[in-house]
N, C-alpha and C. Protein backbone atom coordinates (compact mmCIF):
# COMPACT_ATOMS: atom_id res chain seq x y z
N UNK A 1 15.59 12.76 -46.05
CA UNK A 1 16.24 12.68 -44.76
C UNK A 1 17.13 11.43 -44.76
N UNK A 2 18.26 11.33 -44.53
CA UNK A 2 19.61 10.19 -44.14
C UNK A 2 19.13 9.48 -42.96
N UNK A 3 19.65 8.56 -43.38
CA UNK A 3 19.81 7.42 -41.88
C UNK A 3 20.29 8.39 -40.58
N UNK A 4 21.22 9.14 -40.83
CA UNK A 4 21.98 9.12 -40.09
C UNK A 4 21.26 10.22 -39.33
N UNK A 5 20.62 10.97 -39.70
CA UNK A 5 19.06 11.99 -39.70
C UNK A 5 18.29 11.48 -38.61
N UNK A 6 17.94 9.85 -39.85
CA UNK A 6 16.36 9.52 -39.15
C UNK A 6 17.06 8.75 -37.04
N UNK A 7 18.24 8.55 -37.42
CA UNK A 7 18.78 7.88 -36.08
C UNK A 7 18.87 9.14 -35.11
N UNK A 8 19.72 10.35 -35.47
CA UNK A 8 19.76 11.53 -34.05
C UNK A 8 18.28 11.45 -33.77
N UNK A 9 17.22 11.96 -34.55
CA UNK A 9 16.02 12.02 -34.01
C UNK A 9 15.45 10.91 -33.45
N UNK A 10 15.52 9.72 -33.63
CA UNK A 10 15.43 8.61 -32.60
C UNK A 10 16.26 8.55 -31.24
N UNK A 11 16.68 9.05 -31.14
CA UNK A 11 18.01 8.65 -30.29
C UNK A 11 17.51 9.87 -28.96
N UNK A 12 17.04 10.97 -30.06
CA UNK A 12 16.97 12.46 -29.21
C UNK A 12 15.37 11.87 -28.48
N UNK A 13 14.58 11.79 -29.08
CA UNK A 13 13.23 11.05 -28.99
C UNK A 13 13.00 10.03 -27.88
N UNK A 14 13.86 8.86 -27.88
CA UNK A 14 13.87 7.92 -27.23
C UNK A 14 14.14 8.35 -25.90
N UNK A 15 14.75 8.88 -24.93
CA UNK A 15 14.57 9.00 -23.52
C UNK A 15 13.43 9.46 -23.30
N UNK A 16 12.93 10.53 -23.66
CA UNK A 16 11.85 11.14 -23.65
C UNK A 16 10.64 10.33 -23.55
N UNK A 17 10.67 9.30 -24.25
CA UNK A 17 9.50 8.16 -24.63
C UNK A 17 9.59 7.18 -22.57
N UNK A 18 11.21 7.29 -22.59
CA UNK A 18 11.21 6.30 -21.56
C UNK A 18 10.93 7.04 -20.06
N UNK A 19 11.45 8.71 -20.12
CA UNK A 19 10.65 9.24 -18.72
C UNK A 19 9.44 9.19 -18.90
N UNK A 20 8.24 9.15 -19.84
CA UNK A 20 6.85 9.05 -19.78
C UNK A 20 6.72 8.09 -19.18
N UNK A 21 7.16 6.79 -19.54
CA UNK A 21 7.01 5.25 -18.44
C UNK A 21 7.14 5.25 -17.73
N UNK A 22 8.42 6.03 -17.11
CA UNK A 22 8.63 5.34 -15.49
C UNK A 22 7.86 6.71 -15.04
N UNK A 23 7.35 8.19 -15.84
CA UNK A 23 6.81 8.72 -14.75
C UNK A 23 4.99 8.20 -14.90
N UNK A 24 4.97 7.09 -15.33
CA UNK A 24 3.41 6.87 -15.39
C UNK A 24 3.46 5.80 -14.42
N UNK A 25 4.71 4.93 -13.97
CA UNK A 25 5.02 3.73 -13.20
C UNK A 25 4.71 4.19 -11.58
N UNK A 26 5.52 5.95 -11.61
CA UNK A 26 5.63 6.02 -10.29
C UNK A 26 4.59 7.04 -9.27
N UNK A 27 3.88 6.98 -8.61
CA UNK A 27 3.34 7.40 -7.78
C UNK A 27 2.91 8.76 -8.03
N UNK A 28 2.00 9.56 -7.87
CA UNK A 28 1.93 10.67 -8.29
C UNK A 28 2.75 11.41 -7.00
N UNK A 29 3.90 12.57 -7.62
CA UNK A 29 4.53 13.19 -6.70
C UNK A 29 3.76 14.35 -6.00
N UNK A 30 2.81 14.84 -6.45
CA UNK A 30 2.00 15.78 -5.70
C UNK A 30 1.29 15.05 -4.10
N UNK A 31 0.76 14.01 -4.70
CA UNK A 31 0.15 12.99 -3.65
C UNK A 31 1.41 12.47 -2.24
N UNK A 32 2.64 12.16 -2.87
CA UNK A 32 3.65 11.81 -2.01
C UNK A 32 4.04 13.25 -1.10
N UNK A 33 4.15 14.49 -2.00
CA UNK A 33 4.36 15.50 -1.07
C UNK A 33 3.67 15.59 -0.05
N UNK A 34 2.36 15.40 -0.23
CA UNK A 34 1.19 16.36 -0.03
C UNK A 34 1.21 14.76 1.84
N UNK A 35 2.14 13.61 1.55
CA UNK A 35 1.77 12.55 2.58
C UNK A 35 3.28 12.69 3.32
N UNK A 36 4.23 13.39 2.56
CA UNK A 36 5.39 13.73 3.45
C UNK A 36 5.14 15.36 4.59
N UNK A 37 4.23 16.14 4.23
CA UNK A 37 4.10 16.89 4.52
C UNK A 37 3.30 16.96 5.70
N UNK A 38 2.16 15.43 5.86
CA UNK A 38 1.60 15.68 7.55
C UNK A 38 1.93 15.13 8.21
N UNK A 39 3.25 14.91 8.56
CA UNK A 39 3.96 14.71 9.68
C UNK A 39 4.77 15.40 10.34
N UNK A 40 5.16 16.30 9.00
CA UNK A 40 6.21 18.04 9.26
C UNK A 40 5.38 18.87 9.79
N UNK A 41 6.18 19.92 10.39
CA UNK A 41 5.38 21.19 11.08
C UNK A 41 5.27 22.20 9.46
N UNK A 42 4.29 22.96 10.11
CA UNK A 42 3.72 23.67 8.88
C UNK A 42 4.41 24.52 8.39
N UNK A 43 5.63 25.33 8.83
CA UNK A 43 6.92 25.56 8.14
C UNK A 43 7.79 25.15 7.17
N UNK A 44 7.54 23.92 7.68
CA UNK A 44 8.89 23.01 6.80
C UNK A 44 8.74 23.14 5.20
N UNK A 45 9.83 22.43 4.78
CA UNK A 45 10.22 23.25 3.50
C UNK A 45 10.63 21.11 3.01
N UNK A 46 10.53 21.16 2.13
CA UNK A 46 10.41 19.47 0.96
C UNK A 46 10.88 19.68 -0.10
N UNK A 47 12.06 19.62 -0.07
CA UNK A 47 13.34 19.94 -1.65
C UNK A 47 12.06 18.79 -2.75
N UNK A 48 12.43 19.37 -3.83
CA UNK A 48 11.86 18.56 -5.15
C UNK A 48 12.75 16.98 -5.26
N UNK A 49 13.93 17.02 -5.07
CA UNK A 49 14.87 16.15 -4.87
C UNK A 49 14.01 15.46 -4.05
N UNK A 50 13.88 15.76 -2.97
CA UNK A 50 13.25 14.78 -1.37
C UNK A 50 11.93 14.44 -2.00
N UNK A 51 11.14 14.92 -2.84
CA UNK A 51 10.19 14.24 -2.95
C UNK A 51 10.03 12.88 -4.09
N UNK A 52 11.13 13.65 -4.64
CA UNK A 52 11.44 12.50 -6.09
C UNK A 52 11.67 11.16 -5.68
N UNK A 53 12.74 11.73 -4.60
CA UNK A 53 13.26 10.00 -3.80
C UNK A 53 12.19 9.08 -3.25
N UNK A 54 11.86 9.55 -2.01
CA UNK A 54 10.68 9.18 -1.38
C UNK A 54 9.49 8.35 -2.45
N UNK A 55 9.31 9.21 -3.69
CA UNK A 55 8.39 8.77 -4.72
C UNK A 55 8.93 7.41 -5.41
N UNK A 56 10.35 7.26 -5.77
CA UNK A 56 10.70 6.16 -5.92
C UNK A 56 11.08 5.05 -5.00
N UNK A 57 11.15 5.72 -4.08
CA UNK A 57 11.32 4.78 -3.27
C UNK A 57 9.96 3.83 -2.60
N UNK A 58 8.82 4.79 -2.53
CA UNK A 58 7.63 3.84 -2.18
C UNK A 58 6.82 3.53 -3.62
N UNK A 59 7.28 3.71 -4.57
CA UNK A 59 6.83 3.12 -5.69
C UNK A 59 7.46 1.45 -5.93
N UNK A 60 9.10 1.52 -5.70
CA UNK A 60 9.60 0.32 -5.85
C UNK A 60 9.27 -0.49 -4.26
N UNK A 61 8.75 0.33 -3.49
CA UNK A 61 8.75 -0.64 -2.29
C UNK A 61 6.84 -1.55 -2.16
N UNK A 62 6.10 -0.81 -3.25
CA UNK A 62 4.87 -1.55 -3.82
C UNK A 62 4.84 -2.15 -4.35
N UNK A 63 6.09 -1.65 -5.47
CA UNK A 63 5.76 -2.88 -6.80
C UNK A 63 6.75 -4.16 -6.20
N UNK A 64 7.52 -4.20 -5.03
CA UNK A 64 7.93 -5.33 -4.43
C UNK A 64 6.69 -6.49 -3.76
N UNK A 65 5.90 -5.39 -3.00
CA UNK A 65 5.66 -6.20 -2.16
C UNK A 65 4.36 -7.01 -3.35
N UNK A 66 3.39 -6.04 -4.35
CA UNK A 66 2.49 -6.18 -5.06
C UNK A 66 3.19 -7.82 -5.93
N UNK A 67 4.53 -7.70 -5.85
CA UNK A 67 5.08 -8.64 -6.73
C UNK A 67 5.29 -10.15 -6.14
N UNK A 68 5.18 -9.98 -5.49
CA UNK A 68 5.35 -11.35 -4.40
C UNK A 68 3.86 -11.55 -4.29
N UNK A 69 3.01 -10.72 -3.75
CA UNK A 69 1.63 -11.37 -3.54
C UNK A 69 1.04 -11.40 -4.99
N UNK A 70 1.58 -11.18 -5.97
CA UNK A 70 0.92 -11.61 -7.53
C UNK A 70 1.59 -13.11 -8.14
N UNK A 71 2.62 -13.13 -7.35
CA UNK A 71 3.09 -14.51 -7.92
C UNK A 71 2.71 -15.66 -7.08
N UNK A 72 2.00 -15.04 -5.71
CA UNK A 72 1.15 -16.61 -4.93
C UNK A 72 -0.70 -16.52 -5.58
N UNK A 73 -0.74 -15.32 -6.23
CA UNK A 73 -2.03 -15.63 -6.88
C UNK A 73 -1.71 -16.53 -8.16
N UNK A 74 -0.91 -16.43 -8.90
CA UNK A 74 -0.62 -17.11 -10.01
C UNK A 74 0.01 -18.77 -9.71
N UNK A 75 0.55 -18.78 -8.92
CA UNK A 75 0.61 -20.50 -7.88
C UNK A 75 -0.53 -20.92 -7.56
N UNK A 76 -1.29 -20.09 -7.30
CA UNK A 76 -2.79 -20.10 -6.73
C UNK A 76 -4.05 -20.64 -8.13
N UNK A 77 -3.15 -19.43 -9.34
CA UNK A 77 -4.27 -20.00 -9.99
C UNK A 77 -4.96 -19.05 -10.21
N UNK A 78 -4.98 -17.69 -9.71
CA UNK A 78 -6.15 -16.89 -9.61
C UNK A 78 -5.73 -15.33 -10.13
N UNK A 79 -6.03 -14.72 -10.34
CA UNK A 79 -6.32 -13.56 -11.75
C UNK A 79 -5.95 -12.44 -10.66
N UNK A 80 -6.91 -12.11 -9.40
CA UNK A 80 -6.99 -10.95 -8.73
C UNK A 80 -6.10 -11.11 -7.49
N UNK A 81 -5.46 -10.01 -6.94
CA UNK A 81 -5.00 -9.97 -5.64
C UNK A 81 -5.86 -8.92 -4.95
N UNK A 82 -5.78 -9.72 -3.57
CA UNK A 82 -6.45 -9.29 -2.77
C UNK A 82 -5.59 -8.74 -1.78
N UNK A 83 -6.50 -7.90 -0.70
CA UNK A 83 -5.79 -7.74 0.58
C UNK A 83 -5.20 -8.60 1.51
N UNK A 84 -5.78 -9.70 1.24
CA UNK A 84 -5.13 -10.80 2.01
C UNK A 84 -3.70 -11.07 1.62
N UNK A 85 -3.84 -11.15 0.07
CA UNK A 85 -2.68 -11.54 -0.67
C UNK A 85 -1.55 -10.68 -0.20
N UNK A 86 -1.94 -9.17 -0.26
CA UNK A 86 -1.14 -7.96 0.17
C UNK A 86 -0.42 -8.13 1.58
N UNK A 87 -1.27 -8.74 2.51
CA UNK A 87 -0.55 -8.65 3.92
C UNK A 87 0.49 -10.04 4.16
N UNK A 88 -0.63 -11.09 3.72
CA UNK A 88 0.70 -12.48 3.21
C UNK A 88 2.58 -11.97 2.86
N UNK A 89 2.10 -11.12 1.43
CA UNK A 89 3.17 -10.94 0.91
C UNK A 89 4.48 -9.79 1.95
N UNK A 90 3.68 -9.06 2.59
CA UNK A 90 3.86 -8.30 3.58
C UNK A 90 4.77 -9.13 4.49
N UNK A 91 4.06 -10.08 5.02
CA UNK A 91 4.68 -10.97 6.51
C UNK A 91 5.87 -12.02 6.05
N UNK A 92 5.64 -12.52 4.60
CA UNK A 92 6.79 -13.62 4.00
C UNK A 92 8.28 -12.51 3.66
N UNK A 93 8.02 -11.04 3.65
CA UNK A 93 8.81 -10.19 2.92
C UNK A 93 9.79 -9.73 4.06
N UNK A 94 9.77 -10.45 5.63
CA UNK A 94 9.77 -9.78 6.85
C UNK A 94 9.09 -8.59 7.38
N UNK A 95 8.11 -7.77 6.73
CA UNK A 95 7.38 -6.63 6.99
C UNK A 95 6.34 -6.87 7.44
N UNK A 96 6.46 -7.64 9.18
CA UNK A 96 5.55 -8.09 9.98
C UNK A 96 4.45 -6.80 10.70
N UNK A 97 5.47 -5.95 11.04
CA UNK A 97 4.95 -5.22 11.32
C UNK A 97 3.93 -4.37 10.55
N UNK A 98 4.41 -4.11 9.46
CA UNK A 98 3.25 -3.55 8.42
C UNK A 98 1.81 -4.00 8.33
N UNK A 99 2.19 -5.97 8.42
CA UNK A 99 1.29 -6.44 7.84
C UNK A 99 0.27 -6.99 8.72
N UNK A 100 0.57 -6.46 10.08
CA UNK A 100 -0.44 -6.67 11.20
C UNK A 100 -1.11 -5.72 11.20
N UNK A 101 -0.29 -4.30 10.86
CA UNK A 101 -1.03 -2.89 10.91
C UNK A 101 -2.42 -2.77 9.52
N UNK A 102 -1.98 -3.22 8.79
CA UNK A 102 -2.47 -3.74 7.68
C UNK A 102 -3.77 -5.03 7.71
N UNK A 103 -3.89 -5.77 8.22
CA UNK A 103 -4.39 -6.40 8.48
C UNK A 103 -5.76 -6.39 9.69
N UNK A 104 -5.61 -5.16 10.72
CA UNK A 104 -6.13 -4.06 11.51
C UNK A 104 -7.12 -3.18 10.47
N UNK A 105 -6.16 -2.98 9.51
CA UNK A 105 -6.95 -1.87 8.74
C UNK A 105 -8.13 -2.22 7.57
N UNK A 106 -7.17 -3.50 7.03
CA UNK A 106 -8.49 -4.24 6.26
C UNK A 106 -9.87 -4.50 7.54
N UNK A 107 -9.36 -4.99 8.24
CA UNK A 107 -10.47 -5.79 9.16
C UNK A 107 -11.67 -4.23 9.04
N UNK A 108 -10.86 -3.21 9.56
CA UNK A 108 -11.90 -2.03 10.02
C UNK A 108 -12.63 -1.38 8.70
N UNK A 109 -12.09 -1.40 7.39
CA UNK A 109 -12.54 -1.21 6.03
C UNK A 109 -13.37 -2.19 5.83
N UNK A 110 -12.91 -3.31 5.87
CA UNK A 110 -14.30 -4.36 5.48
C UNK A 110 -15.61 -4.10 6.56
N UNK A 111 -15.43 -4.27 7.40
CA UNK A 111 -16.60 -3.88 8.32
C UNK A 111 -17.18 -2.70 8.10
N UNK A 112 -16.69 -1.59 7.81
CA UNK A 112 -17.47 -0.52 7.51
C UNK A 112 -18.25 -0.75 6.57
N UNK A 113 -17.54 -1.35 5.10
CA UNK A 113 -17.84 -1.68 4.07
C UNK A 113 -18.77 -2.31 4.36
N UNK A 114 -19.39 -3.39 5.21
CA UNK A 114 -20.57 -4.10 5.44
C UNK A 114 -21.49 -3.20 6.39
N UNK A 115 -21.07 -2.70 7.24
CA UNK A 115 -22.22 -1.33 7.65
C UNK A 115 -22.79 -0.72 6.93
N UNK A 116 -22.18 0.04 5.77
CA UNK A 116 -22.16 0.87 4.71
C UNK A 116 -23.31 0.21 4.01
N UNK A 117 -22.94 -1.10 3.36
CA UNK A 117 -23.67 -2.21 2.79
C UNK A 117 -25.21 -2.33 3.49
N UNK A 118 -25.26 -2.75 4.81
CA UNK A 118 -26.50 -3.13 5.66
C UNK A 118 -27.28 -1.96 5.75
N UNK A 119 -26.75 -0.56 5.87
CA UNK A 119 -27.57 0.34 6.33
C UNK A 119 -28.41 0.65 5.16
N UNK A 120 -27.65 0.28 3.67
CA UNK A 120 -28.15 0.56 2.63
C UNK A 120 -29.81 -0.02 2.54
N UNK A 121 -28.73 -1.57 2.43
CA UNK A 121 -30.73 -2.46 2.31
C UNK A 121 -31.10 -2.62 3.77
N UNK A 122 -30.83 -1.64 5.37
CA UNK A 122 -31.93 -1.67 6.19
C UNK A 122 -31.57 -2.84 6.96
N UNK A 123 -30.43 -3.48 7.22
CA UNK A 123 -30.03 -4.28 7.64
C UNK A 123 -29.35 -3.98 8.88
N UNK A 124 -28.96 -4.71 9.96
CA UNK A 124 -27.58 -4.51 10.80
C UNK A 124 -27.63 -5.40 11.02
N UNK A 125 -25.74 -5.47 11.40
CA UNK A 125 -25.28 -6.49 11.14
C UNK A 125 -25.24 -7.66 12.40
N UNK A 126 -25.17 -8.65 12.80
CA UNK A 126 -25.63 -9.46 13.67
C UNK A 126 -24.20 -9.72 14.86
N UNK A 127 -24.77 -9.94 15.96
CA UNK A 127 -23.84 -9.97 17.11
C UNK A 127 -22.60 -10.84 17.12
N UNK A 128 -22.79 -11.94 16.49
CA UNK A 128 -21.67 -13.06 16.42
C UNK A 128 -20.91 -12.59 15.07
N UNK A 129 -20.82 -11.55 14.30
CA UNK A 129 -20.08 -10.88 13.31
C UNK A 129 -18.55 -12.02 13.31
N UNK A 130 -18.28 -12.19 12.24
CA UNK A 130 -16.84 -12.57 12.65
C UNK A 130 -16.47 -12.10 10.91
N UNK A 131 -15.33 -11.32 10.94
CA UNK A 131 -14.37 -11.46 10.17
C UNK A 131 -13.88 -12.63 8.78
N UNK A 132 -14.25 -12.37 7.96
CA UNK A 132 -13.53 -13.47 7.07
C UNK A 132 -12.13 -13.03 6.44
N UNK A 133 -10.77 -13.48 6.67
CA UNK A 133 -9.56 -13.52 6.50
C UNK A 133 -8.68 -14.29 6.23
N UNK A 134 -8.16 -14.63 4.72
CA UNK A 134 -7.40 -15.78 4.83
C UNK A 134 -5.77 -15.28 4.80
N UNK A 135 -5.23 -14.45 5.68
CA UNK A 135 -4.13 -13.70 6.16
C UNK A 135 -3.81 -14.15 7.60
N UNK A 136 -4.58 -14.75 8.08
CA UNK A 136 -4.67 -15.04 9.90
C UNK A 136 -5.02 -16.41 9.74
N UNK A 137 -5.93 -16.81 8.98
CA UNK A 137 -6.03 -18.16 8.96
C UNK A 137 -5.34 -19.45 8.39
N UNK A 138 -4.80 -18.81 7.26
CA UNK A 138 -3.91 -19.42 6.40
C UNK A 138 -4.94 -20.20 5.05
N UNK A 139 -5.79 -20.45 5.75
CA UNK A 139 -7.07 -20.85 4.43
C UNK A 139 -7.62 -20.34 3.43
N UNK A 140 -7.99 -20.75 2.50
CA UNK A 140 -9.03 -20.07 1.36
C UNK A 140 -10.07 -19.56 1.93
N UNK A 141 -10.90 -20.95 2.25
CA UNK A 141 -12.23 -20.07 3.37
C UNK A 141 -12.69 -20.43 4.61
N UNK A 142 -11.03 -20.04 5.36
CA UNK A 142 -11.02 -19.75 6.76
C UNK A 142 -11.82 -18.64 7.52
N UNK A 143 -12.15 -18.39 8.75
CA UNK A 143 -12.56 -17.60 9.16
C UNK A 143 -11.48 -17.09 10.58
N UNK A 144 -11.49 -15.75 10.20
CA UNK A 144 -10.87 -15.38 11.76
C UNK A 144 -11.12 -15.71 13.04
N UNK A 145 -10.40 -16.04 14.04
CA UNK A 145 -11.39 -16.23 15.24
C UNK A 145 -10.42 -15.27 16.40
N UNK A 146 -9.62 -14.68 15.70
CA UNK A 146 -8.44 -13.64 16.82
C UNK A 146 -9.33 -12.18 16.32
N UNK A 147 -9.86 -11.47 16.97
CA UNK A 147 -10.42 -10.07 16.48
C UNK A 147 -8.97 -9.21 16.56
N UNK A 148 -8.59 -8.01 15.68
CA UNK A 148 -7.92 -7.30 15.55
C UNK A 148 -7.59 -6.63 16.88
N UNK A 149 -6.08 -6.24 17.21
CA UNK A 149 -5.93 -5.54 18.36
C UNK A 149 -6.10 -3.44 17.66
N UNK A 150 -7.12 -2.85 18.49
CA UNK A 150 -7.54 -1.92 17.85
C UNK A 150 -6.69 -0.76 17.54
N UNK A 151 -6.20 0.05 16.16
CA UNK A 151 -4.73 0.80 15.92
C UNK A 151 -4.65 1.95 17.31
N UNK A 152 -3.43 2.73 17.86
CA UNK A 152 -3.23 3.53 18.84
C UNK A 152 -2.27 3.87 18.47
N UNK A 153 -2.26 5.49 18.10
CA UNK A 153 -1.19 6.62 18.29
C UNK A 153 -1.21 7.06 18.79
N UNK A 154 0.22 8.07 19.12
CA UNK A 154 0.58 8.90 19.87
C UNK A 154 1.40 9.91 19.29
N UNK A 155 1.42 10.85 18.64
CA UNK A 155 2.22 12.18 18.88
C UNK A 155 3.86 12.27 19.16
N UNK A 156 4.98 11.54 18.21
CA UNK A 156 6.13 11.79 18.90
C UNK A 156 6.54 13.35 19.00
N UNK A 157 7.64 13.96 20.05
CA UNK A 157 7.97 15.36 19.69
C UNK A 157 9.74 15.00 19.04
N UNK A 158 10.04 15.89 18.18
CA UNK A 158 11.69 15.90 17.76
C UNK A 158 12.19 15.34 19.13
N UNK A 159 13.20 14.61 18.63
CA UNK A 159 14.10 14.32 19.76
C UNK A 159 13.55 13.07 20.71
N UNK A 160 12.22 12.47 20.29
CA UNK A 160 11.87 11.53 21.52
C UNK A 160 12.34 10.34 20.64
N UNK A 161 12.75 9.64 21.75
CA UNK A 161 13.46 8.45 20.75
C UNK A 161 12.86 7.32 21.22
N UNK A 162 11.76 7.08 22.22
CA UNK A 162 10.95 5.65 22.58
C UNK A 162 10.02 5.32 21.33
N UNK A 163 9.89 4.47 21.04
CA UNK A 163 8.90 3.95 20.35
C UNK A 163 7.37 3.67 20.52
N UNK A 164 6.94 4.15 18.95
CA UNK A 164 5.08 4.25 19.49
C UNK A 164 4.82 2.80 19.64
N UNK A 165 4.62 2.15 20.66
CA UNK A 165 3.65 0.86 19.94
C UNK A 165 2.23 0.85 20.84
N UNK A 166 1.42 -0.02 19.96
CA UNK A 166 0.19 -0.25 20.88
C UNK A 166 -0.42 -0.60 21.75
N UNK A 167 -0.48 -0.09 22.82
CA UNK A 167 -1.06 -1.06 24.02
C UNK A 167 -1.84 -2.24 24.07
C-alpha cells in the first residue's frame, strides 16, 4: 500500500473518529427529545434538526457553566465540584435566576436525601434542621440561615405573554 493509500484512508477515517467525540461530548439526544417534548402538546411533531440544536446547545451551555465552577474548585484547591460550586458559577455567569431555582432544588434534594438517610437508621430529623450551603453563605462551612422560597408553577397557554414567577 502507498503513502498516498495509507493517507486517503486516514483522511476518510479521521472525521468519523471525530463525530464519535463530540457525539460522546453531547447529551444523549433521545433524553433531550424525550425533555423537549413535555412541554408540547401531544401532537406536536420535533424535526431531528430541532433536536440536534437544542442538544448542542444545552450541552455547550453545561460545559460553560461546569467550566467556571471547575476553575473556582481548582483556585480552591479541590478535586470535586459540587452543587454549590454549580449555582456560584450559575450567579457569577449572570444566570441568577437559574441559580436561585437551583439552589431551591438542591436545598429540597439534600433534605430528602437526609430523610431518606434517617428513616434508614430510624432516625428523624430534628426541629432546628438548618441547611448547610456555601452558595448563600459565601463560606466553606457556612450555614444557611435564609430557608428557600418554596418552587411554584403555573401552566402558561400559547399566546400568554405574562410571566410565571413565584409568589
Amino acid at each position: 500500500m502507498s503513502v498516498l493509500e495509507k493517507n486517503k484512508i486516514h483522511l476518510i477515517a479521521k472525521p468519523t473518529l471525530e463525530m464519535d467525540d463530540e457525539q460522546e461530548r453531547l447529551l444523549p439526544i433521545a433524553n433531550v427529545g424525550r425533555i423537549m417534548k413535555q412541554i408540547l402538546p401531544p401532537a406536536a411533531k420535533i424535526s431531528k434538526e430541532a433536536k440536534q440544536t437544542m442538544q448542542e446547545c444545552a450541552t455547550e451551555f453545561i460545559s460553560f457553566v461546569t467550566a467556571e465552577a471547575s476553575d473556582k474548585c481548582h483556585k480552591e484547591n479541590r478535586k470535586t465540584v459540587n452543587g454549590d460550586d454549580i449555582c456560584w458559577a450559575l450567579s457569577t455567569l449572570g444566570f441568577d435566576n437559574y441559580a436561585e431555582a437551583i439552589v431551591r432544588y438542591l436545598y429540597k434534594y439534600r433534605e430528602a436525601e437526609r430523610l431518606k438517610a434517617n428513616q434508614n437508621k430510624g432516625n428523624s430529623i430534628p426541629d432546628n434542621y438548618e441547611e448547610e450551603s456555601n452558595y448563600r453563605s459565601g463560606g466553606q462551612h457556612g450555614r444557611q440561615t435564609e430557608l428557600p422560597i418554596p418552587l411554584e408553577f403555573r401552566v402558561m397557554e400559547r399566546g400568554d405573554n405574562s410571566q410565571a414567577r413565584p409568589s
